[in-house]
C-alpha atoms as a PDB file:
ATOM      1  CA  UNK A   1     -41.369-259.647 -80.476  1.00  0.00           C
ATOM      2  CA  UNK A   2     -38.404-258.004 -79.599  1.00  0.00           C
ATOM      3  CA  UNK A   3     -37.039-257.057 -76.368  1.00  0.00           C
ATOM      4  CA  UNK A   4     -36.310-253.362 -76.252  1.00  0.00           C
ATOM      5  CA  UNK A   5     -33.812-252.119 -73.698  1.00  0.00           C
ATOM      6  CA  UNK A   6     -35.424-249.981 -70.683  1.00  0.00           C
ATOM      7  CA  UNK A   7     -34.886-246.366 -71.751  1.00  0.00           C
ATOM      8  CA  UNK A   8     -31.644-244.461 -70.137  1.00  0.00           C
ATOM      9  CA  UNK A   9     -32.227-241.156 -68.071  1.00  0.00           C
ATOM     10  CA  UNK A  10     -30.584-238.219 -69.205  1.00  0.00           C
ATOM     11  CA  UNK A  11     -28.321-236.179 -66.784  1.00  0.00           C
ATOM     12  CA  UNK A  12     -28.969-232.558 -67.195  1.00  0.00           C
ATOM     13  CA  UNK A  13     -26.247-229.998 -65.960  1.00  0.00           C
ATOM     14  CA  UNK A  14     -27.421-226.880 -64.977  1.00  0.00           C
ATOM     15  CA  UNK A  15     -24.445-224.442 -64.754  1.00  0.00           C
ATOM     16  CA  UNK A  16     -23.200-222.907 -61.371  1.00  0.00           C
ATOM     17  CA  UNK A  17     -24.899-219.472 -60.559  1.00  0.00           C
ATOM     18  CA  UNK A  18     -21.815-217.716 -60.635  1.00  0.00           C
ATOM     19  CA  UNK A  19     -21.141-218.438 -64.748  1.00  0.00           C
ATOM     20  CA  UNK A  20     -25.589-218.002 -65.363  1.00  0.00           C
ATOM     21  CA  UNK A  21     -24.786-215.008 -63.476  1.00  0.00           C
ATOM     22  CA  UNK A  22     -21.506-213.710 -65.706  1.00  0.00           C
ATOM     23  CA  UNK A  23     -23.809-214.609 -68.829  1.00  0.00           C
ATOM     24  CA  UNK A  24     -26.686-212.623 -67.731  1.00  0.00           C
ATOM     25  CA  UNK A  25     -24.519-209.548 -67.238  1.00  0.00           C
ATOM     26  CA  UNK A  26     -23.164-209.650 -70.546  1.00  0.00           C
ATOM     27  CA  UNK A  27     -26.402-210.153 -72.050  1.00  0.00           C
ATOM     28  CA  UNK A  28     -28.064-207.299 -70.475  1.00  0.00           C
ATOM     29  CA  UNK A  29     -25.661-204.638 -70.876  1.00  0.00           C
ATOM     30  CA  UNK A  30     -27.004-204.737 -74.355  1.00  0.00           C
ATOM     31  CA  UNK A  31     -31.255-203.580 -73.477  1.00  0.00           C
ATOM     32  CA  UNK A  32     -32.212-205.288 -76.734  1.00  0.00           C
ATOM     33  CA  UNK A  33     -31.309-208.295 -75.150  1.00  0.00           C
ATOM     34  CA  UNK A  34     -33.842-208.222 -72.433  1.00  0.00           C
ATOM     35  CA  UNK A  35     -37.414-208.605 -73.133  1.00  0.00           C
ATOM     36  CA  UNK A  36     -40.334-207.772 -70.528  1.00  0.00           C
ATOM     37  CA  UNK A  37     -43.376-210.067 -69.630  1.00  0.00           C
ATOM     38  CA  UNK A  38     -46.854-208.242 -69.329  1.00  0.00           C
ATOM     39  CA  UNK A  39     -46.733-209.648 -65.570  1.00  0.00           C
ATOM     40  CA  UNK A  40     -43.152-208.392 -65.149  1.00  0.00           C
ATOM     41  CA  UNK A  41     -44.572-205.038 -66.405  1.00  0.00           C
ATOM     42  CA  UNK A  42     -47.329-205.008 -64.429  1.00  0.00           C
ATOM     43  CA  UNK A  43     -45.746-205.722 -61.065  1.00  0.00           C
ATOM     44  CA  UNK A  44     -43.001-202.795 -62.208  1.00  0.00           C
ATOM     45  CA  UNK A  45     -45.741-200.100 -62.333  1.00  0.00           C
ATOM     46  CA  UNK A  46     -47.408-201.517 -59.341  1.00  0.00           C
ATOM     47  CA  UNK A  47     -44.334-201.774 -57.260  1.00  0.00           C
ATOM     48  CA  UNK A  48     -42.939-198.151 -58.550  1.00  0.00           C
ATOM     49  CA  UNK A  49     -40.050-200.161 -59.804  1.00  0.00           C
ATOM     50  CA  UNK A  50     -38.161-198.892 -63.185  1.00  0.00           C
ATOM     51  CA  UNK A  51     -36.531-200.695 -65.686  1.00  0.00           C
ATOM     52  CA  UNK A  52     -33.737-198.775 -65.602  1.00  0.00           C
ATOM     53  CA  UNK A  53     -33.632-200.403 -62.098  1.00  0.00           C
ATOM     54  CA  UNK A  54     -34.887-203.795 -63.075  1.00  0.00           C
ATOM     55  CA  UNK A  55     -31.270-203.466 -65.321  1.00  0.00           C
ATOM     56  CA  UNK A  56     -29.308-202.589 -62.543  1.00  0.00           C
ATOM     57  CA  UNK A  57     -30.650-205.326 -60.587  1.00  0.00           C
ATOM     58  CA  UNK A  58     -29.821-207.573 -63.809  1.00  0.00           C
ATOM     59  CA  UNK A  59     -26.465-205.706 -64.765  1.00  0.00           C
ATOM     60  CA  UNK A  60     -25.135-205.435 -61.492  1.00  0.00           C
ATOM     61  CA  UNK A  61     -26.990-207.889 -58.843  1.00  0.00           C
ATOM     62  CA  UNK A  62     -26.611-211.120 -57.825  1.00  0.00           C
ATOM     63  CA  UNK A  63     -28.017-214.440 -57.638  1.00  0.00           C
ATOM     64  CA  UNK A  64     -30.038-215.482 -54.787  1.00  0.00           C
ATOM     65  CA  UNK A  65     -31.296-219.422 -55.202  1.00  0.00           C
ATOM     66  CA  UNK A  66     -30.874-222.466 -57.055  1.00  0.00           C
ATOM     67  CA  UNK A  67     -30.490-222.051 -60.980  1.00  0.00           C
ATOM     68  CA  UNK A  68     -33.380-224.286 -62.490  1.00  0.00           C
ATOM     69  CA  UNK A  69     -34.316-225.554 -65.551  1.00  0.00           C
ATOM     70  CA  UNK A  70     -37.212-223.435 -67.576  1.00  0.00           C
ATOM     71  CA  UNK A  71     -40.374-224.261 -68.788  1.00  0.00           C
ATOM     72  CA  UNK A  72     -39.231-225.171 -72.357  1.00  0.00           C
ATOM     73  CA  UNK A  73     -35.560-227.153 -73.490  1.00  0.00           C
ATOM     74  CA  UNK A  74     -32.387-224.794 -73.222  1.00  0.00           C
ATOM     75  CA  UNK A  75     -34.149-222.349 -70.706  1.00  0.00           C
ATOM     76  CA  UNK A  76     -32.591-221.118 -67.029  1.00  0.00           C
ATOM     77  CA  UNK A  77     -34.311-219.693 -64.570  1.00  0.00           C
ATOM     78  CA  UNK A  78     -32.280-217.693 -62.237  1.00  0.00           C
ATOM     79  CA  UNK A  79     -33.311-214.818 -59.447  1.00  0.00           C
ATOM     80  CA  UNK A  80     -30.971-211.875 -58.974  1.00  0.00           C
ATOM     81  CA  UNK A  81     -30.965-209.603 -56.185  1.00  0.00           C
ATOM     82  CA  UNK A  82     -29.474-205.629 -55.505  1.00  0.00           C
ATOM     83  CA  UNK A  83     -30.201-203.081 -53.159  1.00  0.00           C
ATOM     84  CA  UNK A  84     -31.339-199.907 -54.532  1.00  0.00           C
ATOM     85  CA  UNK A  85     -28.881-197.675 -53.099  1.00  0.00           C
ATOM     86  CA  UNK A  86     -29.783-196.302 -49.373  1.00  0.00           C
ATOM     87  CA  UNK A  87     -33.701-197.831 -50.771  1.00  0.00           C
ATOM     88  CA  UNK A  88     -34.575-201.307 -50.889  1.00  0.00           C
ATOM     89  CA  UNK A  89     -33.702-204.538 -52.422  1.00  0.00           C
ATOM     90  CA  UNK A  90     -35.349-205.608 -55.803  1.00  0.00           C
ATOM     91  CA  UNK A  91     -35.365-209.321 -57.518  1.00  0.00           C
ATOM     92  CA  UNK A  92     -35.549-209.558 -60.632  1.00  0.00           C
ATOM     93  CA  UNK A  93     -36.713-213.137 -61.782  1.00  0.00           C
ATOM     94  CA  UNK A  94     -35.392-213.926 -65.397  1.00  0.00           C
ATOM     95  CA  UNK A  95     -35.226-216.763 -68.150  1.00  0.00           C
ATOM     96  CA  UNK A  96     -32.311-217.125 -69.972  1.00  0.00           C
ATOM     97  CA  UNK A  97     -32.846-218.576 -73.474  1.00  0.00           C
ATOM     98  CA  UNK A  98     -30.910-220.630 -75.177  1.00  0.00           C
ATOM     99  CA  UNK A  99     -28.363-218.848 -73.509  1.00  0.00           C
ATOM    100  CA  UNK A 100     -28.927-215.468 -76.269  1.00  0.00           C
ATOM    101  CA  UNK A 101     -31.750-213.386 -74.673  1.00  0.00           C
ATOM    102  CA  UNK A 102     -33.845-212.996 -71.538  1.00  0.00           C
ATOM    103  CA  UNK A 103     -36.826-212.867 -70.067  1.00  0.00           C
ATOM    104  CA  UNK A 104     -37.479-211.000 -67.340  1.00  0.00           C
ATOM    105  CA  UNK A 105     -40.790-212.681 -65.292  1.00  0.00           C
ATOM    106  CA  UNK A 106     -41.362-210.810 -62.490  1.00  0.00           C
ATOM    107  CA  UNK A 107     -40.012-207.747 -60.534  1.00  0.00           C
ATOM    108  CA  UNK A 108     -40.470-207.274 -56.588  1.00  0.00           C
ATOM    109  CA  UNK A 109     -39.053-205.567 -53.301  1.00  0.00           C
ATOM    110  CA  UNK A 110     -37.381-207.926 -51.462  1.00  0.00           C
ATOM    111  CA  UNK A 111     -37.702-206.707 -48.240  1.00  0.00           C
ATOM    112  CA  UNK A 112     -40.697-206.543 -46.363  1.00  0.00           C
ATOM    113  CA  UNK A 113     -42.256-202.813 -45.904  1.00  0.00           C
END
């Protein structure tokens, strides 16, 4: 019988919000980039919330939070925020995978009405 060495943890880095944020950006200023969850769809056409201003929010807003890992290896999870000008503020939850697409979860006014 051998005896094995206690396994080693492994360090993850997650990036700082403001390069998830620059990568984001450049991925959605191409729509075929971003794909839509059924929930994230949902919540859109309950909320009266476009995706022309789920992009904005995406293309333009910024990131509110702590960048965490995702569910599966090589996924972020970030939440950006942008008002809607003279309207409201939207988040935009989003997964970015494997850092060459997203995944937007969920859409939602920010501020309480």
């Amino acid at each position: 019988m051998t005896d094995d060495p206690p396994p080693q943890r492994v360090s993850v880095c997650v990036p700082k919000p403001h390069v998830v944020a620059q990568r984001v950006r450049q991925l959605a200023a191409n729509s075929e980039n971003v794909r839509w969850s059924q929930h994230a769809l949902d919540r859109m056409a309950e909320r009266d919330i476009t995706i022309r201003q789920a992009l904005y929010v995406l293309r333009e807003g910024d990131v509110v939070g702590p960048i965490e890992l995702g569910k599966y290896p090589g996924e972020l999870k970030a939440k950006f925020i942008r008002n809607m000008r003279g309207r409201r503020d939207v988040g935009v939850v989003v997964l970015l995978v494997k850092n060459g697409r997203l995944n937007v979860k969920t859409v939602e006014w920010e501020d309480i009405r």
